[in-house]
Protein backbone atom coordinates (compact mmCIF):
# COMPACT_ATOMS: atom_id res chain seq x y z
CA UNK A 1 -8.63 22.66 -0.32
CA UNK A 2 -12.12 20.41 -0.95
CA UNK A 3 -13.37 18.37 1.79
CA UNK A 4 -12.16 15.77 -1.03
CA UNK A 5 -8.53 16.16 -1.01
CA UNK A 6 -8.53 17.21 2.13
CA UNK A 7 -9.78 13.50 2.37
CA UNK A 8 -6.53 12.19 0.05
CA UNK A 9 -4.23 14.10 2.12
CA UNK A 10 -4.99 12.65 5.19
CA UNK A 11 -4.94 8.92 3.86
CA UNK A 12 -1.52 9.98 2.14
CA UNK A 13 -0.08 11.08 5.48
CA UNK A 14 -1.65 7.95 7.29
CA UNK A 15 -0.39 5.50 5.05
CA UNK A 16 3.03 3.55 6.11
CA UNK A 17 6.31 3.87 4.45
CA UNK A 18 6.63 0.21 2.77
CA UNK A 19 10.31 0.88 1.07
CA UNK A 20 10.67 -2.66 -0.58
CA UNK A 21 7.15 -3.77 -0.73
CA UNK A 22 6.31 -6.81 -3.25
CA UNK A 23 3.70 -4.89 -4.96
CA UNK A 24 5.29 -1.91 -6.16
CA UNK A 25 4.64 -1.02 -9.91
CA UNK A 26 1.48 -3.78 -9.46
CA UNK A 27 -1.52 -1.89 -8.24
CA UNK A 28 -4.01 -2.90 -11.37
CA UNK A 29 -3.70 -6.29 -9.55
CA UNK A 30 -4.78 -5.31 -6.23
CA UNK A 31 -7.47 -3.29 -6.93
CA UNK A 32 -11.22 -4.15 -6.38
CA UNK A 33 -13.31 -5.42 -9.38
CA UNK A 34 -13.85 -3.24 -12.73
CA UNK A 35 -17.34 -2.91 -12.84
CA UNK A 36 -17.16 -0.10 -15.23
CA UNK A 37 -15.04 -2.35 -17.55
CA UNK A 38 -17.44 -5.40 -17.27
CA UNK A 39 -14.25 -7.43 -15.43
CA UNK A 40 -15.73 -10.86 -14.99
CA UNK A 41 -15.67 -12.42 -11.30
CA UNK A 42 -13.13 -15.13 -12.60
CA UNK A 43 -11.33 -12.51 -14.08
CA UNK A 44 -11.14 -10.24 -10.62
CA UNK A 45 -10.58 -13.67 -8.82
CA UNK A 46 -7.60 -14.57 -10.66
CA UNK A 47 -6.11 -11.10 -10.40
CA UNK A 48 -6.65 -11.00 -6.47
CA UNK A 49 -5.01 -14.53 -5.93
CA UNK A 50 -1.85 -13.21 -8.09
CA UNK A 51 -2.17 -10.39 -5.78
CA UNK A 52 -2.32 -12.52 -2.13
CA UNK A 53 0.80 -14.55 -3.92
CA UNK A 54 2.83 -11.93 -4.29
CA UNK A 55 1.88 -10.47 -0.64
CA UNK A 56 2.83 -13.91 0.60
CA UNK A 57 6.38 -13.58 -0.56
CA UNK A 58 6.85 -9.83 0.75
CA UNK A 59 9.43 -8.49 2.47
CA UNK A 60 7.61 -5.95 4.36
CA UNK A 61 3.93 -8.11 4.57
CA UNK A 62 4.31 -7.73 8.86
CA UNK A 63 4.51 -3.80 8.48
CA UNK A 64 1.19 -3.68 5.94
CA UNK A 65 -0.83 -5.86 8.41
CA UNK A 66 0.03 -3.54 10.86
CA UNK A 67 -1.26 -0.77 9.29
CA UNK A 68 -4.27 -3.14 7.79
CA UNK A 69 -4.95 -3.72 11.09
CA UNK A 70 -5.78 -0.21 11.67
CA UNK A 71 -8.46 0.13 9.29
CA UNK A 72 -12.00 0.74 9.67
CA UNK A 73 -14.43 -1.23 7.63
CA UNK A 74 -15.16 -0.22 4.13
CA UNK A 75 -12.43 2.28 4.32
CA UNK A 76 -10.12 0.20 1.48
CA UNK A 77 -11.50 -2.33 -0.65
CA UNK A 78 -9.34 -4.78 -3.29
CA UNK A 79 -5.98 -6.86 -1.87
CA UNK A 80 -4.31 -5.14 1.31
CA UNK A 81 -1.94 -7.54 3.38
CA UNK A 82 -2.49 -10.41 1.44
CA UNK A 83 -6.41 -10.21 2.57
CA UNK A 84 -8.89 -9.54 -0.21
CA UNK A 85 -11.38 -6.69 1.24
CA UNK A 86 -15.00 -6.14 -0.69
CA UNK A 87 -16.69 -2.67 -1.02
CA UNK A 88 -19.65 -2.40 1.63
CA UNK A 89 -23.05 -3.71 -0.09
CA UNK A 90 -25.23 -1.56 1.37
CA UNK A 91 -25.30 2.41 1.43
CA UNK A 92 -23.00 3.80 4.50
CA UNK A 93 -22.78 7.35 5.75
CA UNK A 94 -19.64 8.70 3.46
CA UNK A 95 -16.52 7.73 5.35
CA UNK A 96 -14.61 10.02 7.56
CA UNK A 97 -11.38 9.48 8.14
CA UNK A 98 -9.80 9.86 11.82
CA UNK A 99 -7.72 12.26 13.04
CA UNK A 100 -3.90 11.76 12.33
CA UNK A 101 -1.12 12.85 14.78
């Protein structure tokens, strides 16, 4: 196993069970802006406030800013928990995830 989905695993295993959650069958909406297919910033605005409305109404919104909450900068970017999070702007060291127990 790569480094890289060594990488995937670990966010896999880290991530929280959200059984109900608003946004299932939505991700296009919550993910950061399509650079690579020229997605305007109105466009990627509109999509991330149908995203935040649809966190609003969620049954399990308290369990996803929990986990949110856990989060190290830069380490998701796009809609989590109702809370639109950019990509870093500058160059970072390549992000290592911590230990899981």
């Amino acid at each position: 196993m790569t480094a890289t989905w060594a990488a995937l695993a670990a966010a896999v295993n880290a991530a929280p069970d959200l059984h109900g959650a608003a946004c299932a069958g939505q991700w296009g909406l919550f993910d950061p802006a399509d650079h690579d297919a020229k997605e305007t910033a109105a466009s990627t605005q509109q999509r991330h406030e149908r995203a935040i409305a649809i966190c609003r109404d969620c049954p399990v919104l308290a369990e996803c800013v929990t986990w949110a909450s856990t989060l190290r900068p830069g380490e998701v970017s796009g809609v989590v928990a109702g809370v639109v999070y950019r990509p870093p702007t500058r160059s970072l060291p390549p992000f290592q995830r911590r230990e899981t127990a």
